[in-house]
Protein backbone atom coordinates (compact mmCIF):
# COMPACT_ATOMS: atom_id res chain seq x y z
CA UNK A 1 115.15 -14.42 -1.49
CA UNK A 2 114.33 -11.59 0.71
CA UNK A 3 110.82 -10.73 0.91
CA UNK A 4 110.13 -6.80 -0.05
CA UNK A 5 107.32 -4.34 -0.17
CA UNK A 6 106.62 -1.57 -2.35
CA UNK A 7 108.79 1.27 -0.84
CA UNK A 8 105.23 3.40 -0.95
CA UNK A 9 104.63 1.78 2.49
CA UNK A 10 107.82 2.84 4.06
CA UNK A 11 107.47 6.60 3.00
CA UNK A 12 103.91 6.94 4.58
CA UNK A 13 105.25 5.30 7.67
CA UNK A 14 107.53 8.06 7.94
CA UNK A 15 105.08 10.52 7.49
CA UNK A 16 102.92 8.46 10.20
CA UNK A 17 106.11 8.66 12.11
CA UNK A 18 105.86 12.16 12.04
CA UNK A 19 102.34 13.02 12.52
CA UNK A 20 102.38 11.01 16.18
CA UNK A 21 105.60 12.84 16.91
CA UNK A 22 107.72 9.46 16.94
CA UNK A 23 110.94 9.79 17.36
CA UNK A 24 112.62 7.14 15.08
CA UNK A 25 115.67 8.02 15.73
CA UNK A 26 116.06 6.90 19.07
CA UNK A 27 113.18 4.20 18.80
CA UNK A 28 115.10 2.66 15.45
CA UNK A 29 118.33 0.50 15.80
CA UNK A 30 120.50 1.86 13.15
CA UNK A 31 120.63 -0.96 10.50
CA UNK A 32 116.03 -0.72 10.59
CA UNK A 33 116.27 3.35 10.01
CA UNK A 34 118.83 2.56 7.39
CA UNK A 35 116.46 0.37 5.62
CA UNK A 36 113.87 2.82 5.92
CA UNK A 37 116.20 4.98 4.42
CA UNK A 38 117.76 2.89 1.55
CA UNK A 39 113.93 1.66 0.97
CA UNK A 40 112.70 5.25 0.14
CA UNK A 41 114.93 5.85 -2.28
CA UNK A 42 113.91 2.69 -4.49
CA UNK A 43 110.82 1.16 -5.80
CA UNK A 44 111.61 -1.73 -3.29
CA UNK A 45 112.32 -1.77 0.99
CA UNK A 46 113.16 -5.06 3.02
CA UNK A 47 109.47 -6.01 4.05
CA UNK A 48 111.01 -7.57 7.73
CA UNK A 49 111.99 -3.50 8.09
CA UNK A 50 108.45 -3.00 7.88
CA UNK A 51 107.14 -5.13 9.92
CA UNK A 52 110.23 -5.17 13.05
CA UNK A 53 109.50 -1.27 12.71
CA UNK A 54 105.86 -1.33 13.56
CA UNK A 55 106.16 -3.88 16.24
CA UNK A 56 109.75 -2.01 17.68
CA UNK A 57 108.30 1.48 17.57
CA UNK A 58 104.74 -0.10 19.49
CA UNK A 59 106.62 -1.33 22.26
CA UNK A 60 109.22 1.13 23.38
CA UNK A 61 106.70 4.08 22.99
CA UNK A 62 104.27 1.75 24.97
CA UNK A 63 101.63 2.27 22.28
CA UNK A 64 99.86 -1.03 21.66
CA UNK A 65 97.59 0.10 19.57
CA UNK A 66 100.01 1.65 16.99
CA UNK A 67 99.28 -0.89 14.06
CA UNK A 68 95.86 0.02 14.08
CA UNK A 69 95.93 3.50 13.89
CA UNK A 70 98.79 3.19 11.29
CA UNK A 71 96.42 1.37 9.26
CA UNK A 72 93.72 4.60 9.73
CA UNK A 73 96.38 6.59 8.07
CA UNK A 74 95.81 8.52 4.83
CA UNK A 75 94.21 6.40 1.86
CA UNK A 76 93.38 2.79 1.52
CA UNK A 77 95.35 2.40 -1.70
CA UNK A 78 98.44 4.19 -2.81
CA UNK A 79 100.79 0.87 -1.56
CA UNK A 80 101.61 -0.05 -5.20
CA UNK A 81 99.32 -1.51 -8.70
CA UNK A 82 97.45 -3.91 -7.05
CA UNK A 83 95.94 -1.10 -4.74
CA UNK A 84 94.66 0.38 -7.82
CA UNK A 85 92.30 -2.99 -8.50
CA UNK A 86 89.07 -1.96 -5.59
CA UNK A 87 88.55 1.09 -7.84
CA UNK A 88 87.41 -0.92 -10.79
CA UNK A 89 85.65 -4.52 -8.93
CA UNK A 90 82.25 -4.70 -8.00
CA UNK A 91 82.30 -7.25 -5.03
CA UNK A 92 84.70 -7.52 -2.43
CA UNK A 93 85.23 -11.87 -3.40
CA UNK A 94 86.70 -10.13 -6.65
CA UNK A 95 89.47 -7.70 -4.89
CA UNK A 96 90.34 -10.39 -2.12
CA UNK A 97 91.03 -12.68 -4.81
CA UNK A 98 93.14 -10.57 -6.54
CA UNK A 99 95.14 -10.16 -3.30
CA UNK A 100 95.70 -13.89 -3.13
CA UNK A 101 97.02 -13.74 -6.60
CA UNK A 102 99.07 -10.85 -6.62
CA UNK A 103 100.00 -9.43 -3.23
CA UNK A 104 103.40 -10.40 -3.62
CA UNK A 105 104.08 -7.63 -5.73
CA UNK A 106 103.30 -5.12 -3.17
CA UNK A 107 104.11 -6.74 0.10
CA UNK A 108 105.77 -10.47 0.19
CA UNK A 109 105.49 -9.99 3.91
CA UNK A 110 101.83 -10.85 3.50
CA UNK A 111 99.87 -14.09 1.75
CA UNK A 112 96.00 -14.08 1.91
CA UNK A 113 93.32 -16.85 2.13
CA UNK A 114 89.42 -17.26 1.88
CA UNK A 115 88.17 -19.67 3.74
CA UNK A 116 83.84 -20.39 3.62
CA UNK A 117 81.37 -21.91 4.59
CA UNK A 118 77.72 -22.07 4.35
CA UNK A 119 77.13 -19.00 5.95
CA UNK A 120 80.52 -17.36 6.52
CA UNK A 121 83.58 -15.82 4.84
CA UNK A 122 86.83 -15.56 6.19
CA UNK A 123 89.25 -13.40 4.67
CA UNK A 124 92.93 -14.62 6.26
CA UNK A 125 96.00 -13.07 6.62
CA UNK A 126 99.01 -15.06 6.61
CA UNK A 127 102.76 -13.07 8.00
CA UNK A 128 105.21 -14.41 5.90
CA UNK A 129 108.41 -13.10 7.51
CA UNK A 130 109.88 -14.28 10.56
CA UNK A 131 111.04 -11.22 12.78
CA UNK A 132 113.04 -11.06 16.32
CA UNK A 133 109.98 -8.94 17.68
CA UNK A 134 106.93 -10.73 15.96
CA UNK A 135 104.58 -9.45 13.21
CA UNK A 136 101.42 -8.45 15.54
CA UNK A 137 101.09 -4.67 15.02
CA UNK A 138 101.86 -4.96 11.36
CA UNK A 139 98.93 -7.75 11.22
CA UNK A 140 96.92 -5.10 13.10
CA UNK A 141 97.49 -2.82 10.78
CA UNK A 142 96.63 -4.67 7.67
CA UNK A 143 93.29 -5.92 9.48
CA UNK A 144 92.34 -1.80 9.73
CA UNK A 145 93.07 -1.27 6.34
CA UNK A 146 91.10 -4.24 4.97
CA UNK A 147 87.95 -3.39 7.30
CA UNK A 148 88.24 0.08 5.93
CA UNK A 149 88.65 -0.82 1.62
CA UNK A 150 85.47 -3.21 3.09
CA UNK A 151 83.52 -0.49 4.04
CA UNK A 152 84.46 1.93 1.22
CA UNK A 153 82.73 -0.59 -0.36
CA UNK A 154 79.60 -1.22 2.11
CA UNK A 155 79.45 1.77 3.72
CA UNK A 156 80.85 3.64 6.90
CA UNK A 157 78.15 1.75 9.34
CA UNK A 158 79.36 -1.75 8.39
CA UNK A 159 80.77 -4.25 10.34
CA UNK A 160 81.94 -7.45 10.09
CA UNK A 161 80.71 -10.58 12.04
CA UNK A 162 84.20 -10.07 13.85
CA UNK A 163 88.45 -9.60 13.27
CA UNK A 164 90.25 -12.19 14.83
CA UNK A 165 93.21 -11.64 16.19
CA UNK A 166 96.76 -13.88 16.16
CA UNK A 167 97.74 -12.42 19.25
CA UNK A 168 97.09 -11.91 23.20
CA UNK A 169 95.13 -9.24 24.10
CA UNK A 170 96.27 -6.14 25.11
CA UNK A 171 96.13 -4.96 28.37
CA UNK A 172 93.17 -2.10 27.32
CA UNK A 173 90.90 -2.76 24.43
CA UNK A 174 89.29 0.47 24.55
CA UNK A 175 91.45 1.84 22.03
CA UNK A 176 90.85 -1.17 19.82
CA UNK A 177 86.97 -1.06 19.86
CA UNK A 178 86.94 2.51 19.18
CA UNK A 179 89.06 2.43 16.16
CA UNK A 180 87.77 -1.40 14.70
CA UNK A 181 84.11 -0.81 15.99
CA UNK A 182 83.47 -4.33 15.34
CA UNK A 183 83.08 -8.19 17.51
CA UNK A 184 87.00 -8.67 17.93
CA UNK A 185 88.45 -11.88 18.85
CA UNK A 186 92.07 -11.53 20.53
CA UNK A 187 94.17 -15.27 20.73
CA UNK A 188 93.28 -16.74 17.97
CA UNK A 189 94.62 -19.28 15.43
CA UNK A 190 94.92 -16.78 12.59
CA UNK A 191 94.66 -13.10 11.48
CA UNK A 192 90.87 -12.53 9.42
CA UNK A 193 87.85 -10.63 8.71
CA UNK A 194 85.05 -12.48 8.76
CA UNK A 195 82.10 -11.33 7.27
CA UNK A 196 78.95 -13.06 5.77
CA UNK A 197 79.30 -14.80 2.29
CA UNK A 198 76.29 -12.35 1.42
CA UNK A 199 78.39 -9.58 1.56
CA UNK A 200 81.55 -11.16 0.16
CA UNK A 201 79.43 -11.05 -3.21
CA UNK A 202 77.31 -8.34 -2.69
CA UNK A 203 77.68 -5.93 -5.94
CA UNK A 204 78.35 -2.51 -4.14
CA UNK A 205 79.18 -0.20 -7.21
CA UNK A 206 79.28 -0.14 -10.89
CA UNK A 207 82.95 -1.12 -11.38
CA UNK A 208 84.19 -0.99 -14.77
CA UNK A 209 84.96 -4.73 -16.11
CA UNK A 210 87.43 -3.90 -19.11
CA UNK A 211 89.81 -1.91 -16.90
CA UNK A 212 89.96 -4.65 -14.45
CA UNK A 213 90.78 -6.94 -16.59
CA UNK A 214 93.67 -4.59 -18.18
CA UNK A 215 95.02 -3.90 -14.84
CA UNK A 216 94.79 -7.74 -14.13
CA UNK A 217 97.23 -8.22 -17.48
CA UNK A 218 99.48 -5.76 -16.01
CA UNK A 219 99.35 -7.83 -12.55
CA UNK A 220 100.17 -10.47 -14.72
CA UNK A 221 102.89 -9.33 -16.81
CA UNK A 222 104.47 -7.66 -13.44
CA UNK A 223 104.80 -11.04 -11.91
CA UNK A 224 106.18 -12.97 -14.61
CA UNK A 225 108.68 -10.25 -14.63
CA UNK A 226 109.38 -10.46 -11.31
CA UNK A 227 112.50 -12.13 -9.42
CA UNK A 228 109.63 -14.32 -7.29
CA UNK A 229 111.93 -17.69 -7.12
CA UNK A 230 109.72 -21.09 -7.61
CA UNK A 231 110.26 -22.36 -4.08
CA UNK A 232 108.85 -18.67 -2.88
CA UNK A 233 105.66 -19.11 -4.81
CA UNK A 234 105.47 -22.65 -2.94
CA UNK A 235 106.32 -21.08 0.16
CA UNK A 236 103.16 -18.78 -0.11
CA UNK A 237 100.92 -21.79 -1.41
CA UNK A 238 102.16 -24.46 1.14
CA UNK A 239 101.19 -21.35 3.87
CA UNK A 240 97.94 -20.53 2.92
CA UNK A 241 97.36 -25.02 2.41
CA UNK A 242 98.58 -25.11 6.51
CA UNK A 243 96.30 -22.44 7.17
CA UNK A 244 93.07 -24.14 6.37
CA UNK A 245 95.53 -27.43 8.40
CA UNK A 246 96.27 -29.65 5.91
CA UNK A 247 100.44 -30.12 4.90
CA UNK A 248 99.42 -32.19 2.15
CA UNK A 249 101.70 -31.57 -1.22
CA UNK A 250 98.98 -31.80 -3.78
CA UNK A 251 96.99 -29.70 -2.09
CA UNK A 252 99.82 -27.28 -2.76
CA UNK A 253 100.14 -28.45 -6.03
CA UNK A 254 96.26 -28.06 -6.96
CA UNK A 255 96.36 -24.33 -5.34
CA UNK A 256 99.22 -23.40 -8.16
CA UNK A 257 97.58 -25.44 -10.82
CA UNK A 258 100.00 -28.17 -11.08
CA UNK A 259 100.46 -32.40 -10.32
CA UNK A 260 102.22 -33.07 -7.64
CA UNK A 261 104.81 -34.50 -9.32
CA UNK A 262 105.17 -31.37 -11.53
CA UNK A 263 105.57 -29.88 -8.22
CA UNK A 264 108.34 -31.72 -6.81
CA UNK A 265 110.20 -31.56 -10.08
CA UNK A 266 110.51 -28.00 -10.23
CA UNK A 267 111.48 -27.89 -6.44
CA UNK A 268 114.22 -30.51 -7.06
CA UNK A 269 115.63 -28.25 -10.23
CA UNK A 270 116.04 -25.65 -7.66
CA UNK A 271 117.64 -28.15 -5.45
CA UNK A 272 114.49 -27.58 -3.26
CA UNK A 273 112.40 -30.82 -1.33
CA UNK A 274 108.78 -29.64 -0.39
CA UNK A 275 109.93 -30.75 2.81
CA UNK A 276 111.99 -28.35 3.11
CA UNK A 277 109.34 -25.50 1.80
CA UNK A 278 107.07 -27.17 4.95
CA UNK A 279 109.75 -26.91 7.69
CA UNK A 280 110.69 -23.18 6.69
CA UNK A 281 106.38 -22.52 6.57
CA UNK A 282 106.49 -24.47 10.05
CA UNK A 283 109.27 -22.55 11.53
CA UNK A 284 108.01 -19.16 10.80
CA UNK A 285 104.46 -19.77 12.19
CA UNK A 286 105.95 -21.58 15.63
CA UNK A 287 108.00 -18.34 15.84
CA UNK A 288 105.47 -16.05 15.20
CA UNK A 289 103.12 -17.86 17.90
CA UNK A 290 105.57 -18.12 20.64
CA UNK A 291 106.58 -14.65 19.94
CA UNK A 292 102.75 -13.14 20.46
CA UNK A 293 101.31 -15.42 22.32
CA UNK A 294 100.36 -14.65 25.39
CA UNK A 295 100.32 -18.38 27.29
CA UNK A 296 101.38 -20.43 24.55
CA UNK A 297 100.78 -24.15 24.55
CA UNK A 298 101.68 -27.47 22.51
CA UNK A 299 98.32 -28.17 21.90
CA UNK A 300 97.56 -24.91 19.83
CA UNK A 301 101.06 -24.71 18.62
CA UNK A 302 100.44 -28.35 17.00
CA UNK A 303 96.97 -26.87 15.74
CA UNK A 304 98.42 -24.14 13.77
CA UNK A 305 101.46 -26.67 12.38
CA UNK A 306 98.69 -29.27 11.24
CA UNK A 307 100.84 -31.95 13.78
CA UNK A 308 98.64 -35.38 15.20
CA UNK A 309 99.55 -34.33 18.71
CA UNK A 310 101.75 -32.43 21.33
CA UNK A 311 104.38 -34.83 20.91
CA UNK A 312 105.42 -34.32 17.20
CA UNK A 313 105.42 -30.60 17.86
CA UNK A 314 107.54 -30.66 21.47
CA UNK A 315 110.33 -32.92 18.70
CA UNK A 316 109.74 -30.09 16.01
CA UNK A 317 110.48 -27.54 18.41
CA UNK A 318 113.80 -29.47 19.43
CA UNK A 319 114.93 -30.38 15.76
CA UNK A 320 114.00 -26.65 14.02
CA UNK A 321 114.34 -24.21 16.27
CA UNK A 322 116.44 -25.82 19.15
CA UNK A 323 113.97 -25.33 22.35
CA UNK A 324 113.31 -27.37 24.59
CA UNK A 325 109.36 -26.95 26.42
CA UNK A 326 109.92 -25.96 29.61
CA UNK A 327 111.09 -22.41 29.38
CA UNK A 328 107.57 -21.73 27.61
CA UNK A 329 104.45 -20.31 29.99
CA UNK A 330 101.20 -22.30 29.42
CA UNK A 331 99.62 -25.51 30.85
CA UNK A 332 101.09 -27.64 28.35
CA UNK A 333 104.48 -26.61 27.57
């Protein structure tokens, strides 16, 4: 099924669009303004449109930092119900996980993760679309708008122990520092905000506990009565299980509350084989990476796919995608 967004997104990028004078109309190709278009008009817009229309518009206005001051635009919330949820937690652990849950329902370009330790907190963002263009200025963009709904909550002076960044560099970060003033950490093996597990759980307002839990009900009751097929909700799971690089099913299973064998059941009634769920995760990630990378390699390429070695990934990248390694940059491919 094609992944969507809440068409909220869409109209404030058009009024973005407009406020830095861009002229979508000749930065668009027709059928991405049409979606734009169509999108507004509905509760729903093709979440690739979003995401191909950041990236497109970045590159021929030669404006690298676009994501990022997209994500500076008007209000944190406003993208759909879940945005509603930060007005009524009292820790940030409690609105991430609520995005982990539920962000489906107002971007299924997007899957999140928290990954700890002792002393830090990671709060990951995983693309789940695969574009012709690559998904780096919409991640950008998303990592704004999460440090910002953090420091609504911990104040304006706040930073976090650093955002990592999925992608190469660009050529001139002073852009970038001025608008994340925070550590930033370009090439790495994921999109995150890592902060300290103190203030993951650090109670920064009152909240109000009853009308979180009603809004959670509604989050609830809007995803049962959503189209979300089975092998989609796997999809997301089986993504966030490769992003802490493990590929193993019941880990999957576990992280939907399920046996394995429950699992594979439901797949197969779809005519589904986790398998399958694993090579589309694999595929999308590999294209992603070569896509933003700056000097990609096999050796980070099999990091991020959760392969033994360079090998299994150079036959992956024959069998999936149909490349061979030597038209890729990098001392390994």
């Amino acid at each position: 099924m094609e992944p969507t967004a809440h068409s909220s997104v869409a109209r404030r990028f058009l009024r973005f669009a407009d406020a830095e004078n861009l002229a979508l109309d000749t930065l668009l190709d027709p059928t991405l303004a049409a979606a734009f278009e169509e999108g507004c008009a509905s509760e729903r817009v093709p979440a690739t449109a979003i995401v191909e229309a950041l990236q497109v518009c970045a590159e021929r206005s030669g404006r690298p930092d676009l994501g990022a001051v997209f994500g500076t635009f008007g209000e944190v919330g406003g993208y759909g119900p879940l945005s509603l949820m930060p007005e009524h937690c009292t820790t940030i652990r409690q609105i991430v996980e609520a995005g982990v849950h539920f962000m489906h329902l107002e971007n299924s370009a997007l899957a999140l993760e928290i990954d700890e330790d002792e002393e830090e907190a990671s709060v990951c963002y995983l693309p789940m679309v695969a574009t012709r263009w690559g998904s780096a200025q919409f991640m950008e963009a998303i990592l704004m708008l999460s440090l910002r709904g953090a420091r609504a909550f911990l104040g304006e002076q706040w930073a976090p122990l650093r955002v990592e960044f999925g992608h190469a560099a660009p050529g001139n970060l002073r852009a970038h520092r001025r608008l994340f003033r925070a550590n930033l950490k370009f090439g790495a093996d994921r999109y995150a905000m890592v902060l300290s597990r103190r203030d993951l759980d650090r109670p920064a307002r009152a909240g109000d506990p009853e009308r979180r839990a009603t809004l959670e009900m509604r989050l609830v009751e809007l995803d049962r009565a959503s189209s979300q097929d089975f092998s989609d909700q796997v999809e997301r799971a089986t993504a966030r299980v490769l992003s802490r690089g493990s590929v193993r099913i019941g880990a999957v299973a576990e992280s939907l509350g399920m046996q394995a064998r429950t699992l594979q059941r439901r797949l197969a009634d779809d005519g589904m084989q986790f398998s399958h769920v694993l090579e589309r995760v694999r595929r999308r990630t590999a294209l992603d990476y070569l896509l933003n990378a700056h000097r990609p390699t096999l050796t980070d390429l099999a990091q991020r796919l959760s392969y033994g070695d360079a090998s299994a990934t150079s036959r992956f990248l024959r069998s999936s995608l149909g490349l061979g390694v030597r038209g890729f940059p990098g001392d390994e491919i």
